[in-house]
Protein backbone atom coordinates (compact mmCIF):
# COMPACT_ATOMS: atom_id res chain seq x y z
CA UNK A 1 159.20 171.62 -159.29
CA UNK A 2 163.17 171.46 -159.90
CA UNK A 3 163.95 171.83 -163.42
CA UNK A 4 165.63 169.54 -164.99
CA UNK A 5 167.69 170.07 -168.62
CA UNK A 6 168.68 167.44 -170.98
CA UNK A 7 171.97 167.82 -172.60
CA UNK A 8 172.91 165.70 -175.54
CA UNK A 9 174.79 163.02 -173.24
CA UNK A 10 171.62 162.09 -171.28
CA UNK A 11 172.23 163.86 -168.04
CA UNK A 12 169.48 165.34 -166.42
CA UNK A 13 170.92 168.57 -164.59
CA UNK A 14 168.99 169.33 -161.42
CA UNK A 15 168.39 172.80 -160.71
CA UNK A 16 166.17 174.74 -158.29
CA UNK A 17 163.74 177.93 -159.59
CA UNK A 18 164.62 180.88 -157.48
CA UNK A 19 162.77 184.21 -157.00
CA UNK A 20 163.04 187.08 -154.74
CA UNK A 21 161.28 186.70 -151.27
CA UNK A 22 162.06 189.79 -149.19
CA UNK A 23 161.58 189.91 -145.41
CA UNK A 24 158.69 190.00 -143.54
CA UNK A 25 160.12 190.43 -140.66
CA UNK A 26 162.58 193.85 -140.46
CA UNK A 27 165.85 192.54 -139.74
CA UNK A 28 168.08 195.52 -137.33
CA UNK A 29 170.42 197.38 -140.48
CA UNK A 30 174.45 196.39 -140.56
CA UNK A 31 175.78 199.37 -139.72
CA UNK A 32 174.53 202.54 -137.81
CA UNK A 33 175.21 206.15 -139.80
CA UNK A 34 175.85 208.71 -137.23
CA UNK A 35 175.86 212.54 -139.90
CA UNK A 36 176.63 215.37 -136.98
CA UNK A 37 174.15 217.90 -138.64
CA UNK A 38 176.01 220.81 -137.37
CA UNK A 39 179.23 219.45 -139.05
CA UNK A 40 177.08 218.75 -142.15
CA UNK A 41 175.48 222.20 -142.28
CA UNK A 42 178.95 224.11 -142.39
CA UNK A 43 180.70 221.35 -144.86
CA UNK A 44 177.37 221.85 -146.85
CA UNK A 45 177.83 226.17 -146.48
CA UNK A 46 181.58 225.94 -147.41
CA UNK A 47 181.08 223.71 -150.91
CA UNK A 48 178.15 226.03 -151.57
CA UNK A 49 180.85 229.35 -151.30
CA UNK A 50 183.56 226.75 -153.11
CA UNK A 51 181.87 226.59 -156.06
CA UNK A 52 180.20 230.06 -156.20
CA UNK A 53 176.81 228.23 -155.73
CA UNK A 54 176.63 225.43 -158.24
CA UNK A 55 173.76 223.42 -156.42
CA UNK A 56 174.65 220.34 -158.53
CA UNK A 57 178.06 220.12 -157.13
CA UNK A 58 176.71 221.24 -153.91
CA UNK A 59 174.32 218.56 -153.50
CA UNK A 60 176.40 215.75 -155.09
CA UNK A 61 176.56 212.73 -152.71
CA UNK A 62 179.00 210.52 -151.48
CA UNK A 63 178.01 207.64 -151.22
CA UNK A 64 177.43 205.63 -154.30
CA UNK A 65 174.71 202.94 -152.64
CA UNK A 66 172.44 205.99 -151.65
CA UNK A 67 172.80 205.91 -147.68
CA UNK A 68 172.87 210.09 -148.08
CA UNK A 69 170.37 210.20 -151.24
CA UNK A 70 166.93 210.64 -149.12
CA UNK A 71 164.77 213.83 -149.71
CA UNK A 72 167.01 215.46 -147.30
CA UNK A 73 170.38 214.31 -147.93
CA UNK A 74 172.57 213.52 -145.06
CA UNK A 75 170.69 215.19 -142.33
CA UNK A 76 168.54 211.69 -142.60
CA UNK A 77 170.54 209.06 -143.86
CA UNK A 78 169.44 205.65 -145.02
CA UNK A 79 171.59 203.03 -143.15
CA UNK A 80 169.45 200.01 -144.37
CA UNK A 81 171.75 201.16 -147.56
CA UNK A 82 175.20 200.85 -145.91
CA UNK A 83 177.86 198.60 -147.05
CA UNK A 84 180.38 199.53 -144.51
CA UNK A 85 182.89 201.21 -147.51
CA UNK A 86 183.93 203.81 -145.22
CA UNK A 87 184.62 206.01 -148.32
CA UNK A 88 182.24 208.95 -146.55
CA UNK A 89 184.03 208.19 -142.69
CA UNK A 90 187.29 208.72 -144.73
CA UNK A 91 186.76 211.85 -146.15
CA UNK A 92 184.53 213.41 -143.50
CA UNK A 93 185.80 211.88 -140.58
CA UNK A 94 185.04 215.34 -138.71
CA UNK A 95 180.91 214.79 -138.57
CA UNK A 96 180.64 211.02 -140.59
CA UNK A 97 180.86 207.98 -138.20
CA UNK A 98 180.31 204.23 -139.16
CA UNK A 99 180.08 201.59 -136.61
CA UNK A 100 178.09 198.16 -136.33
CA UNK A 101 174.56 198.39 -135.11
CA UNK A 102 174.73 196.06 -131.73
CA UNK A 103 171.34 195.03 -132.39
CA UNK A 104 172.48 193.31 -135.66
CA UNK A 105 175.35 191.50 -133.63
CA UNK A 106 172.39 190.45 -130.78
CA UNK A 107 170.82 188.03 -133.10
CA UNK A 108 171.20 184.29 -132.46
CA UNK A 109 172.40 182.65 -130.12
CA UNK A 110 176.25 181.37 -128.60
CA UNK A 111 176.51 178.96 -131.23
CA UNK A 112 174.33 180.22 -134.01
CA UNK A 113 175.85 183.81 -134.21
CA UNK A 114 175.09 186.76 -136.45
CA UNK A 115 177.00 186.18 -138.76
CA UNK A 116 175.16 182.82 -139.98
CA UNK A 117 171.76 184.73 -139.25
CA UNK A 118 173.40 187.11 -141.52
CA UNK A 119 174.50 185.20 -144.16
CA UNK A 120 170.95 182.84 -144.52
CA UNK A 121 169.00 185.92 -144.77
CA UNK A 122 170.74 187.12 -147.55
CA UNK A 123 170.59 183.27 -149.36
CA UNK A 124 166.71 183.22 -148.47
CA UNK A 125 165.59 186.35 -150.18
CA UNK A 126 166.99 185.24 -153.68
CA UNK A 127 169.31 182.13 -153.36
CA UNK A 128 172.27 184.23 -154.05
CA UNK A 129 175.59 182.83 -152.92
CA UNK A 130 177.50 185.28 -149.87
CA UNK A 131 180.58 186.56 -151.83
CA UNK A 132 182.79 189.27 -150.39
CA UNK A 133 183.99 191.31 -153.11
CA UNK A 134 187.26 193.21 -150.84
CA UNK A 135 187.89 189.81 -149.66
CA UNK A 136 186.96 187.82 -146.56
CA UNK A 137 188.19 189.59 -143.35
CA UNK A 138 187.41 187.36 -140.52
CA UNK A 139 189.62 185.11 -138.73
CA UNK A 140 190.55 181.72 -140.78
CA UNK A 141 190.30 179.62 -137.89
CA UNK A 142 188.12 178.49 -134.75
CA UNK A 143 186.59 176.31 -132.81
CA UNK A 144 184.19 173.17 -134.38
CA UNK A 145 183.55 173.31 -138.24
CA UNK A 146 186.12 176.63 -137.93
CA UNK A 147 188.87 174.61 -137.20
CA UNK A 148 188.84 172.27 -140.07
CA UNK A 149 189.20 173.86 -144.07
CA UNK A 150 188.34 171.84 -147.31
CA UNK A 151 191.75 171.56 -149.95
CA UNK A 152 191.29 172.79 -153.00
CA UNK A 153 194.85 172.06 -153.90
CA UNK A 154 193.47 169.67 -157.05
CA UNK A 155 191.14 171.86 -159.31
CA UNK A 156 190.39 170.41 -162.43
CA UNK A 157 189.35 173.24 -164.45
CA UNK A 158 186.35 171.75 -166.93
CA UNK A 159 184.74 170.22 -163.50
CA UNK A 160 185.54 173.53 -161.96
CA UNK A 161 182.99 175.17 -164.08
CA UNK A 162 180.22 172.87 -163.02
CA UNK A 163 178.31 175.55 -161.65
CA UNK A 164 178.32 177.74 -164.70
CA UNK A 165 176.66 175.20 -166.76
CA UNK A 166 179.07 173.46 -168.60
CA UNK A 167 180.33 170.74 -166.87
CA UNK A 168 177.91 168.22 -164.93
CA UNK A 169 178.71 167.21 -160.90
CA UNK A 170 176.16 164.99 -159.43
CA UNK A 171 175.13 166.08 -156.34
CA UNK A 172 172.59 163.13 -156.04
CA UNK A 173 173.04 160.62 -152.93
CA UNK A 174 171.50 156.92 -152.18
CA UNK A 175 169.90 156.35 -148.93
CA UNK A 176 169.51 152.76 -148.01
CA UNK A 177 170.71 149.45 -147.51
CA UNK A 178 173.49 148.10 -149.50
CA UNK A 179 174.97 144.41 -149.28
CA UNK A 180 178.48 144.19 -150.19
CA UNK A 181 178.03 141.64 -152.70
CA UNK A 182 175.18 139.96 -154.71
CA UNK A 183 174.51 135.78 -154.26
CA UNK A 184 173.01 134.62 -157.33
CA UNK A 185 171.80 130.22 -157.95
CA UNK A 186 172.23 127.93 -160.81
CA UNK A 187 169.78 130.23 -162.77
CA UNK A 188 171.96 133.95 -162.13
CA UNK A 189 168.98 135.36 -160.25
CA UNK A 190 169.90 137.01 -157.24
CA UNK A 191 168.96 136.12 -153.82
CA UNK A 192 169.15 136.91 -150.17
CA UNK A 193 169.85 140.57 -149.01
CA UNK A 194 168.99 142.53 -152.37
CA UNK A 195 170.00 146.47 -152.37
CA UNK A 196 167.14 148.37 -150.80
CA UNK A 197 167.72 152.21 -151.96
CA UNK A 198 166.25 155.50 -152.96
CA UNK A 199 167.79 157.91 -154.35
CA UNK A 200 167.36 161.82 -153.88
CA UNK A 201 169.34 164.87 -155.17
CA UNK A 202 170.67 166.46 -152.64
CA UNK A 203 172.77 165.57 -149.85
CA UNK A 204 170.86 167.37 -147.41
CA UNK A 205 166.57 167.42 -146.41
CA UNK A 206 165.04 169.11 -143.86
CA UNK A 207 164.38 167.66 -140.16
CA UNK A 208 161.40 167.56 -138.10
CA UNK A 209 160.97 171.74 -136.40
CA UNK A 210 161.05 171.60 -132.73
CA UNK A 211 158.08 171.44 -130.70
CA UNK A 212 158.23 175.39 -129.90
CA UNK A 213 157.29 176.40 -133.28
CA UNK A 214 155.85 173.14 -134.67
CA UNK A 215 152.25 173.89 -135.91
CA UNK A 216 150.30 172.65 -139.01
CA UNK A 217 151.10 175.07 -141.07
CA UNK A 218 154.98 175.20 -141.13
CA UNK A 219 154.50 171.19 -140.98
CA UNK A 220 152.67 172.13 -144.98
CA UNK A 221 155.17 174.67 -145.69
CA UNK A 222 158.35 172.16 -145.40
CA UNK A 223 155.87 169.27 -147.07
CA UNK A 224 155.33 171.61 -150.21
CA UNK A 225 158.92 172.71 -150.43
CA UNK A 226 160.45 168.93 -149.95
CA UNK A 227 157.99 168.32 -152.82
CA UNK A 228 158.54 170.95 -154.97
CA UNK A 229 162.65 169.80 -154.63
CA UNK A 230 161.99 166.59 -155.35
CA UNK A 231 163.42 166.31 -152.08
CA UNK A 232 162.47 164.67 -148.67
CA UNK A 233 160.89 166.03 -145.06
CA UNK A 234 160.99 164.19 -141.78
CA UNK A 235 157.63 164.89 -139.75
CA UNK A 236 156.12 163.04 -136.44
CA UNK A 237 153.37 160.42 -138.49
CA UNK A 238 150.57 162.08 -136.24
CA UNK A 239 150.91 165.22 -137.71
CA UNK A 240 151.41 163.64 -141.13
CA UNK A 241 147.65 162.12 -140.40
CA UNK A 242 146.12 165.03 -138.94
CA UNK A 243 147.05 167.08 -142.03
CA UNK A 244 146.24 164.41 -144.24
CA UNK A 245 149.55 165.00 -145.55
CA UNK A 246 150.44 162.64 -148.93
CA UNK A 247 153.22 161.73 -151.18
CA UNK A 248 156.95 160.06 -150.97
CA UNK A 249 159.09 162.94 -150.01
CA UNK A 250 157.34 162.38 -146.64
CA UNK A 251 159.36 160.62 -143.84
CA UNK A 252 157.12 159.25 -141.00
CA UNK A 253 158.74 159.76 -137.91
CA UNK A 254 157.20 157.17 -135.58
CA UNK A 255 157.83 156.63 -131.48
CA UNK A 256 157.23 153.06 -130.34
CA UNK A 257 153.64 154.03 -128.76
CA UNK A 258 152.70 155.12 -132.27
CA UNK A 259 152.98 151.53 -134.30
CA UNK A 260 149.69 150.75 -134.93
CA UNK A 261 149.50 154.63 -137.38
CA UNK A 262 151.98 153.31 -139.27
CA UNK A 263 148.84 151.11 -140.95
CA UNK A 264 146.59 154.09 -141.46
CA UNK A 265 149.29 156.30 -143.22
CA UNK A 266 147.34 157.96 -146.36
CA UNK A 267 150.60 157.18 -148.98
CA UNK A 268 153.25 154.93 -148.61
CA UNK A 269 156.54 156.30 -147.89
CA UNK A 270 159.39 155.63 -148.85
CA UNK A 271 161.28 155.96 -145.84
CA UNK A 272 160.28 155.51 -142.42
CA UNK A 273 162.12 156.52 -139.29
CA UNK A 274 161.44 155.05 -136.12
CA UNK A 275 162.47 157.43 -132.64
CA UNK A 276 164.51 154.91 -130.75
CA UNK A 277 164.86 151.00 -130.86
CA UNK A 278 161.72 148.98 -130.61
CA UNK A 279 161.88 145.49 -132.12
CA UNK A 280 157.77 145.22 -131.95
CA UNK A 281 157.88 148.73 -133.60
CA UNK A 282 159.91 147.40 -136.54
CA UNK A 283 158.32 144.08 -136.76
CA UNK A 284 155.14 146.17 -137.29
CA UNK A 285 157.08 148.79 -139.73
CA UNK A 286 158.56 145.49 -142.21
CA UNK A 287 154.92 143.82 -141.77
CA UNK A 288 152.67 146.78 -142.77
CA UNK A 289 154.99 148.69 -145.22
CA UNK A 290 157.68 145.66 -146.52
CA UNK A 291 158.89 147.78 -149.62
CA UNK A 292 159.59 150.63 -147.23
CA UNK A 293 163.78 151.77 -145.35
CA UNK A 294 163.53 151.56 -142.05
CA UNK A 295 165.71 154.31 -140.69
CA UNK A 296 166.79 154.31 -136.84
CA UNK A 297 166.85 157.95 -135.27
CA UNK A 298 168.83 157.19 -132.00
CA UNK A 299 171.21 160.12 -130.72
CA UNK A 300 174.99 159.83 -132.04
CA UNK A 301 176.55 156.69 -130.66
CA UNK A 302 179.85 154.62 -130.78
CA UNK A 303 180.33 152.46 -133.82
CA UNK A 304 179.81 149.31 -131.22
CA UNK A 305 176.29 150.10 -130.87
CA UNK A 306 175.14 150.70 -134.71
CA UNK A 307 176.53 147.06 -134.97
CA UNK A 308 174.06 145.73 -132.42
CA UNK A 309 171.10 147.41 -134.13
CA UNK A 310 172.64 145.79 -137.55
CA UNK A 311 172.31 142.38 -136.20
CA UNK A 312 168.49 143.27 -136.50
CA UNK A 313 168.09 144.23 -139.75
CA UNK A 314 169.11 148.04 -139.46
CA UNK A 315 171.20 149.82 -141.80
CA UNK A 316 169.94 153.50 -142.08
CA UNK A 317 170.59 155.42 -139.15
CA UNK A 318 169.84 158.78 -138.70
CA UNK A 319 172.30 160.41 -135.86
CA UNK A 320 171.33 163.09 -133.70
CA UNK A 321 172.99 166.06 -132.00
CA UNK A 322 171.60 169.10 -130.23
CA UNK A 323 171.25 172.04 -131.91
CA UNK A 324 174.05 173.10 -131.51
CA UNK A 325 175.93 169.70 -132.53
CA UNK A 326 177.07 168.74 -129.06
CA UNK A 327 176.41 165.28 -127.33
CA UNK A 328 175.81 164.87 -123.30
CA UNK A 329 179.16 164.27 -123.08
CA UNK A 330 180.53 167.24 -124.32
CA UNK A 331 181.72 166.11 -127.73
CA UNK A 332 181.14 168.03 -131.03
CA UNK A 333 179.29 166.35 -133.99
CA UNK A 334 182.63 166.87 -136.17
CA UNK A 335 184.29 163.90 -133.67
CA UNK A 336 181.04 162.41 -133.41
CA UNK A 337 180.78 161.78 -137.01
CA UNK A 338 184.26 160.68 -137.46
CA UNK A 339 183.48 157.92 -134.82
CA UNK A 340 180.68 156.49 -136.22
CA UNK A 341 182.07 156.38 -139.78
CA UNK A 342 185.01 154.97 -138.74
CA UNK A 343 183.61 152.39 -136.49
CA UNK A 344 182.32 150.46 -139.90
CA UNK A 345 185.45 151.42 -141.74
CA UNK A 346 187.63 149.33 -139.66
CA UNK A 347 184.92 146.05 -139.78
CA UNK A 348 184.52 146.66 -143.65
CA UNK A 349 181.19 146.98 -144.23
CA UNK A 350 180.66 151.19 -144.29
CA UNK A 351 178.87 150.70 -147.80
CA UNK A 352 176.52 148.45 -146.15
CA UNK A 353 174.84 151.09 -144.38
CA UNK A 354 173.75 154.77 -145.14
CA UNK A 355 174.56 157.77 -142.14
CA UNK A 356 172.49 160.42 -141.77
CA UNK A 357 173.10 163.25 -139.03
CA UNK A 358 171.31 166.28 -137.88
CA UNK A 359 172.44 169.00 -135.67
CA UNK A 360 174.79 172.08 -135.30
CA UNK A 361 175.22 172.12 -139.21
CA UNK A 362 174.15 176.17 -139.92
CA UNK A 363 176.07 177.08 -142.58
CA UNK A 364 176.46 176.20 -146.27
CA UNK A 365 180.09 174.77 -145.73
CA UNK A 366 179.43 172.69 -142.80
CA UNK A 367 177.46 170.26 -145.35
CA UNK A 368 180.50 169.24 -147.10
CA UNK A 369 182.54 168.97 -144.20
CA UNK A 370 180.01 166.66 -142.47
CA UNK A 371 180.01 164.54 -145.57
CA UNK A 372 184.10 164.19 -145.45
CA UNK A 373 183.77 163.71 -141.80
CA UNK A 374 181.71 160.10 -142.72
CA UNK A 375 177.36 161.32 -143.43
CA UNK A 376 176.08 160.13 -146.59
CA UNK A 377 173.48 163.01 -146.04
CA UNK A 378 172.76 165.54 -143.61
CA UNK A 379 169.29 167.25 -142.06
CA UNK A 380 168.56 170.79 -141.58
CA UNK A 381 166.68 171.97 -139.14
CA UNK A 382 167.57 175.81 -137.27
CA UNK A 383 168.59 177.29 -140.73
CA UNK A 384 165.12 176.64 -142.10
CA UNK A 385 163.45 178.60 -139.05
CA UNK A 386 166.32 181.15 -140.01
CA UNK A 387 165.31 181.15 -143.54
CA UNK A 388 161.20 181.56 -142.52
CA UNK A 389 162.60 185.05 -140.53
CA UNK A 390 162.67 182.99 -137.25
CA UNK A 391 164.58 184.78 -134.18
CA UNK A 392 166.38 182.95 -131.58
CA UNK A 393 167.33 182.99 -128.34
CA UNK A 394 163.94 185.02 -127.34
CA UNK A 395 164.03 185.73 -123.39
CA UNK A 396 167.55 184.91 -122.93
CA UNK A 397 166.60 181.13 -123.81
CA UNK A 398 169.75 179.45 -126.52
CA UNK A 399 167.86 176.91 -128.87
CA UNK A 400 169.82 173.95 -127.80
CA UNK A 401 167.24 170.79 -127.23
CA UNK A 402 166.58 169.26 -129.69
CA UNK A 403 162.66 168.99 -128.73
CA UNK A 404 162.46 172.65 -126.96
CA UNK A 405 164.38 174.87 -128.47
CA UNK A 406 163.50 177.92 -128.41
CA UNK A 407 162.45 180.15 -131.70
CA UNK A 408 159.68 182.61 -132.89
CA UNK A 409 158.25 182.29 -136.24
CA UNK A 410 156.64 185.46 -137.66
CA UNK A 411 152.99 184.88 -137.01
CA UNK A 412 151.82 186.56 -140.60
CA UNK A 413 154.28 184.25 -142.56
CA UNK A 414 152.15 184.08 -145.79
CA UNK A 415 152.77 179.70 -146.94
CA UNK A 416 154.05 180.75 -150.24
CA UNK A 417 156.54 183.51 -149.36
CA UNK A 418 157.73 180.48 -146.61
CA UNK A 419 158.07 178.04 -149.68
CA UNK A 420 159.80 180.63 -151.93
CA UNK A 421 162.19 181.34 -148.79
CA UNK A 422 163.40 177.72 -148.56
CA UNK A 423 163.65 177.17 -151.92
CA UNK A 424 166.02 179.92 -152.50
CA UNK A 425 167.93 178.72 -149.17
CA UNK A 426 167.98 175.06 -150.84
CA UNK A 427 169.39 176.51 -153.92
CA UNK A 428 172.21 178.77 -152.41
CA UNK A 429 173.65 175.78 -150.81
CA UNK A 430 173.48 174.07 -153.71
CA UNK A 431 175.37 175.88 -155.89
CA UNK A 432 177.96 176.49 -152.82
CA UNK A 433 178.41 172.37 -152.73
CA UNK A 434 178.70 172.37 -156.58
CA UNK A 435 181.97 175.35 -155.78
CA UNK A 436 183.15 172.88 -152.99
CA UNK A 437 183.08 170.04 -155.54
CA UNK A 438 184.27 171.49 -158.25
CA UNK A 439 187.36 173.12 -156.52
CA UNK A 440 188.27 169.81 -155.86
CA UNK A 441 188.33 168.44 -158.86
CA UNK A 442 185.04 165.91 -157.51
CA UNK A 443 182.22 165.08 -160.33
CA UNK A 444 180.04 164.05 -157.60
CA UNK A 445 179.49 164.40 -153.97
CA UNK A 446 179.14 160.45 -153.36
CA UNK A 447 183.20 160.31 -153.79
CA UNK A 448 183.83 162.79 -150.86
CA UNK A 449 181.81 160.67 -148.27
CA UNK A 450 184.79 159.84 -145.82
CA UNK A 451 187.45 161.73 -148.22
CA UNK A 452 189.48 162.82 -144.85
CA UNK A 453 192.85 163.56 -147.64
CA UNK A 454 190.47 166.21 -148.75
CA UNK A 455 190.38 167.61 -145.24
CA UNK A 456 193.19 170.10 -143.20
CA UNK A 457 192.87 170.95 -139.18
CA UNK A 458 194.26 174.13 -138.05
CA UNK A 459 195.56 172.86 -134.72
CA UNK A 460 197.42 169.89 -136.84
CA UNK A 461 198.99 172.56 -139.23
CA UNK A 462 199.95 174.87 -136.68
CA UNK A 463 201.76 171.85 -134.77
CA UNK A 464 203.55 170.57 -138.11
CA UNK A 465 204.64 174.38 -138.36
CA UNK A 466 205.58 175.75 -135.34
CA UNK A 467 206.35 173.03 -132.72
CA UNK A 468 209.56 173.38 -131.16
CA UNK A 469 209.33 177.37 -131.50
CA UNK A 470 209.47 179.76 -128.28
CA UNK A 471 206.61 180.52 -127.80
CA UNK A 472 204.32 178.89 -129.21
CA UNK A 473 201.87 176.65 -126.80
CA UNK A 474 198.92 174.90 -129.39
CA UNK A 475 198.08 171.28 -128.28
């Protein structure tokens, strides 16, 4: 379970219990060490003579992480070990060469790179935040969530610290429907649309798996983690019956052939979310489960459209993307977003509804940027098969359908190593939301729902900059 502290104030601070979970699965090492044995041998024969054979000296290494500390030195090095500090390619540049191992740079897919493969394996085995200590050296810039960057520009230093423990930042969102306004009679009690929430602490819960690696037992895995998080897991209901499957971080997800399950379910959820529009299928859903959100799963839309489910009751929707956040059309789920959230902006009723959205979000920075761009909450789904050791893009094949993408789960993936694994995922983006928030200055993640001020495009920054200049052709 999360743990919880009191402090003296009455906060509860919500915090997930990590522990080590190594790989099952050997990932290919960073970097290939290529020692030229011959050059080795005589740089080995010369020290020995140097120093009038002082074996100590002699057999001193390098390289301070151990890549050349094996039984035999550098004539089998350890690349698994390698940082990449080049200190041994610098001063033995004559038999020493460090390069990237191409197999490491194969993993993924077009969209879902290496270098988010990377960077989740290293958050799964302990739920230890990525942090380059010589500084980040990749490009600042891109295309999708590359191209837009978070300000930091107002840090308020006690908030700043919420991560550390002494300042608390809510990271705690409501899902649900919320009038604008409360009608109350002669008496003061309220009465016709009443707020209909729940509340869960984190911004982000994990999505029903595709159907190429859905199978009972990863369906248990992500029920036991959601639970153990206090958090929430969406799964098709027939699954959620076949397992037996119980308690309210559950989320049904029910198709319009499947109403008459939603009456056998063995707990009442909390949430329920219906695959496409079907007005029998939500007559059935308020009938058989009234104290129950009704959540709408339809692929992202234009504003115009949410409003014409709204007219029937609707005001949870959860938006969908591929996975790797594109539409049919072409757009990205940034723009997609941005649509949707601004479509109820401009009618002035956004706080009447509650916008979830799943796809193309792999990284630990792409929640907060979905949340500016106008989600109350967002759903995971590749970086948990990621976390579990998945591989993608097996046979040439790029996961992008939503329902048959492709993946391969490690087939000895012991249920508790699986739980650990996404537990330690959950709580490395945690903490990296917490650093988001508190680097702006935010005491909780509710205020930056729609917070565009907090948000800077490169394309719109190099235009401000450099239009007008020779040579320079940006959009």
């Amino acid at each position: 379970m999360p743990h919880s502290s009191s402090t003296p104030n009455g906060y509860h601070r919500y915090h997930i219990e990590t522990q080590e979970a190594l790989d099952v699965r050997p990932w290919p090492d960073r970097f290939k060490v290529r020692v030229g044995k011959p050059g080795l041998a005589i740089h080995l024969l010369t020290e020995f003579i140097r120093n009038k054979a002082d074996m100590e000296v002699v057999l001193s290494r390098p390289c301070m992480y151990g890549v050349y500390s094996g039984p035999v030195g550098g004539f089998w090095p350890r690349p698994e070990k390698c940082v990449a500090c080049l200190r041994c390619m610098i001063e033995y540049a004559h038999f020493v060469q460090i390069s990237p191992n191409p197999k490491r740079c194969q993993l993924g897919d077009s969209y879902f790179n290496w270098k988010y493969v990377e960077a989740i394996i290293y958050e799964a085995e302990a739920g230890r935040i990525p942090v380059k200590g010589a500084g980040y050296r990749g490009e600042f810039g891109g295309e999708g969530w590359d191209g837009m960057w978070t300000d930091m520009s107002e840090i308020v230093r006690p908030t700043r610290d919420g991560i550390h423990g002494r300042e608390y930042i809510s990271t705690s969102v409501d899902i649900g429907a919320k009038p604008l306004y409360l009608s109350l009679d002669e008496t003061g009690q309220p009465y016709g649309e009443l707020p209909q929430v729940i509340n869960v602490p984190l911004p982000f819960f994990f999505d029903v798996p595709p159907e190429a690696v859905a199978s009972s037992k990863l369906n248990k895995i992500l029920a036991q983690t959601a639970e153990d998080i206090a958090n929430l897991v969406v799964l098709p209901i027939k699954d959620i019956l076949y397992d037996n499957l119980r308690g309210p971080h559950l989320v049904p997800l029910v198709t319009p052939d499947e109403a008459e399950q939603v009456r056998i379910l063995p707990s009442r959820p909390r949430i329920i979310e219906m695959d496409g529009w079907s007005e029998a299928l939500y007559r059935e859903i308020r009938t058989s489960l009234p104290g129950t959100l009704v959540c709408l799963r339809i692929p992202f839309t234009a504003g115009e459209a949410l409003l014409r489910y709204a007219e029937s009751g609707v005001r949870s929707f959860h938006l969908t993307a591929n996975y790797h956040g594109g539409s049919p059309e072409g757009a990205f789920v940034f723009d997609l977003i941005r649509a949707a959230h601004k479509t109820l902006v401009e009618i002035h009723r956004r706080d009447e509804f509650t916008l979830l959205g799943s796809g193309g979000i792999i990284a630990a920075e792409h929640i907060p940027k979905a949340i500016i761009a106008g989600l109350d909450a967002v759903a995971l789904d590749t970086p948990l098969l990621i976390a579990l050791d998945g591989q993608l893009g097996q046979g040439n094949k790029e996961l992008v359908d939503r329902h048959n993408g492709h993946c391969r789960l490690p087939v000895d993936m012991p249920p508790a190593w699986a739980v650990q694994r996404l537990k330690n995922l959950a709580a490395a983006w945690h903490g990296q939301l917490l650093e988001v928030l508190g680097a702006m200055g935010l005491r909780e993640v509710r205020r930056l729902r729609g917070e565009m001020g907090r948000a800077l495009f490169e394309k719109e920054l190099e235009r401000e900059a450099f239009a007008g200049i020779e040579g320079y052709h940006g959009a």
